[in-house]
Protein backbone atom coordinates (compact mmCIF):
# COMPACT_ATOMS: atom_id res chain seq x y z
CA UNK A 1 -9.80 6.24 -20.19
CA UNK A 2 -7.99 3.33 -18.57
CA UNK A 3 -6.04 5.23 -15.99
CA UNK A 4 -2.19 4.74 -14.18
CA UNK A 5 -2.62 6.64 -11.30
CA UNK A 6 0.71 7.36 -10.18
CA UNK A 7 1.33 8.01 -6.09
CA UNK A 8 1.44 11.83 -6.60
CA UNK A 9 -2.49 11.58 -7.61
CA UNK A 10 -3.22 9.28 -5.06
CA UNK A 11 -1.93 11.28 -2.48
CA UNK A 12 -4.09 14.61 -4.00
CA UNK A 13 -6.93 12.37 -3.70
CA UNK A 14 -6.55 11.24 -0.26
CA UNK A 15 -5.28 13.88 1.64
CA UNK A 16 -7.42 17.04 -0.04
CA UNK A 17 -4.06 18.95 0.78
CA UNK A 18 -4.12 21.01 -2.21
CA UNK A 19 -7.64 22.25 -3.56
CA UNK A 20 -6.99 22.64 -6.84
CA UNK A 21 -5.37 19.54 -7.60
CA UNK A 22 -7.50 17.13 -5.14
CA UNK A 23 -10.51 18.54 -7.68
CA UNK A 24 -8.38 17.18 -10.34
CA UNK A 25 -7.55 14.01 -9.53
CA UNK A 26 -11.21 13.72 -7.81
CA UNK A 27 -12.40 14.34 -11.19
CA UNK A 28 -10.17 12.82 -13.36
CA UNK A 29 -10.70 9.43 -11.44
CA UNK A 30 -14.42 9.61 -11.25
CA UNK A 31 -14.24 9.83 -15.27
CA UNK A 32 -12.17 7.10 -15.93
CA UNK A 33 -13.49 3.91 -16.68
CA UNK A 34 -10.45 1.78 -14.66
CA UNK A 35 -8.04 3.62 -12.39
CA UNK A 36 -5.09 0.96 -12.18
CA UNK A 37 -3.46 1.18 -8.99
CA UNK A 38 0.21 -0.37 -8.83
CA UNK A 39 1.47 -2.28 -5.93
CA UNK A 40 4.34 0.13 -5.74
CA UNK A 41 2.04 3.33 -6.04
CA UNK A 42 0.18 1.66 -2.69
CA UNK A 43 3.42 1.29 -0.83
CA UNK A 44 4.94 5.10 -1.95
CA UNK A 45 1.89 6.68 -0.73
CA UNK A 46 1.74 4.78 2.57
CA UNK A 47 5.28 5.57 3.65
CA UNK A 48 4.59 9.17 2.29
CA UNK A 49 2.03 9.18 4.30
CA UNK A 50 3.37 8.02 7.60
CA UNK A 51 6.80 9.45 6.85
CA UNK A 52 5.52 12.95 5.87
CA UNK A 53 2.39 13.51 7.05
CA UNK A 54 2.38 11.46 9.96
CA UNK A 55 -0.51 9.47 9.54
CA UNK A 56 -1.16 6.68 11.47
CA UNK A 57 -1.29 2.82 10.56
CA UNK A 58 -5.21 2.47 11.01
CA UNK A 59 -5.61 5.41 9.32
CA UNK A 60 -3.40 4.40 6.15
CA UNK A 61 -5.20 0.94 6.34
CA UNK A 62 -8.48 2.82 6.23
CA UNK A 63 -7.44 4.94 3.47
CA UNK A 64 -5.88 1.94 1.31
CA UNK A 65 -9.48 -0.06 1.92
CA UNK A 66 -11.33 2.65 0.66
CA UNK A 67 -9.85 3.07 -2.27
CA UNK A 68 -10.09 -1.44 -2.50
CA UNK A 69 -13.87 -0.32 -2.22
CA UNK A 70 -14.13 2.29 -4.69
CA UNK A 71 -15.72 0.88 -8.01
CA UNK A 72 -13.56 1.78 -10.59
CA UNK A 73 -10.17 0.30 -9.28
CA UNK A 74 -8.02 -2.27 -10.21
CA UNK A 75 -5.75 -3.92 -8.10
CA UNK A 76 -3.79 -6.65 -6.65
CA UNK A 77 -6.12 -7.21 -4.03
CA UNK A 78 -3.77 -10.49 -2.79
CA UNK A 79 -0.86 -8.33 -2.79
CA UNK A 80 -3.07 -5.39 -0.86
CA UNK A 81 -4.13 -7.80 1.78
CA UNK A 82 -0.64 -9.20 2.74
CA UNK A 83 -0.22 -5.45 3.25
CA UNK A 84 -2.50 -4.65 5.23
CA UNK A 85 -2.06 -7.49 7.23
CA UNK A 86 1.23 -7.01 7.81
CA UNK A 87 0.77 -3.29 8.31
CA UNK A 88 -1.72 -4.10 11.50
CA UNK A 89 0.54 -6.53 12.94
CA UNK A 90 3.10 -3.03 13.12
CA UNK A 91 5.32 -3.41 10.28
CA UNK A 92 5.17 -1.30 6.70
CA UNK A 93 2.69 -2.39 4.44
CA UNK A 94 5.24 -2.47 1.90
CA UNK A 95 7.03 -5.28 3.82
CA UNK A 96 3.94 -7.31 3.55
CA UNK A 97 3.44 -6.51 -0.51
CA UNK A 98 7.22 -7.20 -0.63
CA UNK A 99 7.33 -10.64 1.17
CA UNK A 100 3.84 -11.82 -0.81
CA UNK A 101 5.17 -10.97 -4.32
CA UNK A 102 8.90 -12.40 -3.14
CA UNK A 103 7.23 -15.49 -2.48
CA UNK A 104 4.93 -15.78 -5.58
CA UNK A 105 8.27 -15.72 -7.32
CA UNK A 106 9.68 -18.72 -5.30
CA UNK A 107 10.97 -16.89 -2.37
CA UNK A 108 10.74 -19.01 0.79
CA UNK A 109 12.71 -16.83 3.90
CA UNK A 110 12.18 -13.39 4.50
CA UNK A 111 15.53 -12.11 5.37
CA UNK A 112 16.00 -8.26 6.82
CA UNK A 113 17.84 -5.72 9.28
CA UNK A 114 14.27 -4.22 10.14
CA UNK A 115 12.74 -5.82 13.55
CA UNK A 116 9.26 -5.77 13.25
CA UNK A 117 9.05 -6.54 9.85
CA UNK A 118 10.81 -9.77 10.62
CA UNK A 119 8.48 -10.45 13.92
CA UNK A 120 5.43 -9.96 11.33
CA UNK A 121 6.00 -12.41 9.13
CA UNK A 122 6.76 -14.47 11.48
CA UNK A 123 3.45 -13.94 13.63
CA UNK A 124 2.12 -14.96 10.13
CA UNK A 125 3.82 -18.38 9.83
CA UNK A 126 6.55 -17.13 6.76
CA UNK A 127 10.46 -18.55 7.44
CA UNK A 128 12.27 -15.38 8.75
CA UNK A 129 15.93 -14.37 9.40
CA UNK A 130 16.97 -11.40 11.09
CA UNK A 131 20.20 -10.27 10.09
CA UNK A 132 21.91 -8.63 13.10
């Protein structure tokens, strides 16, 4: 099977919250041939898992680079990566995911209310405007 994972598995698999469906997913992932993991899966689960669970940004990096590393997933690692990096400089990873696939569409200033997502692109050389 070629799987979707949607961000309710994902979070099963990560956070082992609930036995019976973390063996599940587990399971189910380790017999599919390709787990296809969506940009927009990545970001739900990492603002579920900050929002909800309180999890910090290290950890959520950790946890999105081990599932990079695990050998049956497919993603948008370029898409990942502007996440991540944007998630250690202390902004969401979705703003970074955002902001990379705004741009590969022709986008050229990223424009928001939100602070530090604004000061992170910046720190990484995008056009920015703060709207205030």
């Amino acid at each position: 099977m070629k799987m979707i994972a949607d961000t309710n598995v994902l979070l099963r698999f990560v956070l082992g919250d609930d036995p019976e469906q973390y063996k599940l997913a587990l399971d189910t992932m380790e017999k599919s041939e390709t787990v296809v993991v969506t940009n927009h899966s990545l970001c739900e689960m990492a603002w579920v898992l900050h929002s909800s669970y309180g999890v910090s940004r290290s950890a959520i990096a950790a946890t999105i680079r081990g599932l990079v590393e695990t050998r049956n997933v497919v993603l948008d690692s370029a898409a990942v990566n502007a996440g991540l990096t944007t998630l250690e400089a202390g902004a969401d990873f979705a703003d970074g995911v955002i902001a990379y696939e705004a741009q590969w569409l022709g986008g050229e200033t990223f424009v928001s209310f939100d602070k530090k997502a604004v000061a992170a692109m910046a720190k990484q050389g995008m056009q920015t405007r703060l709207l205030a």
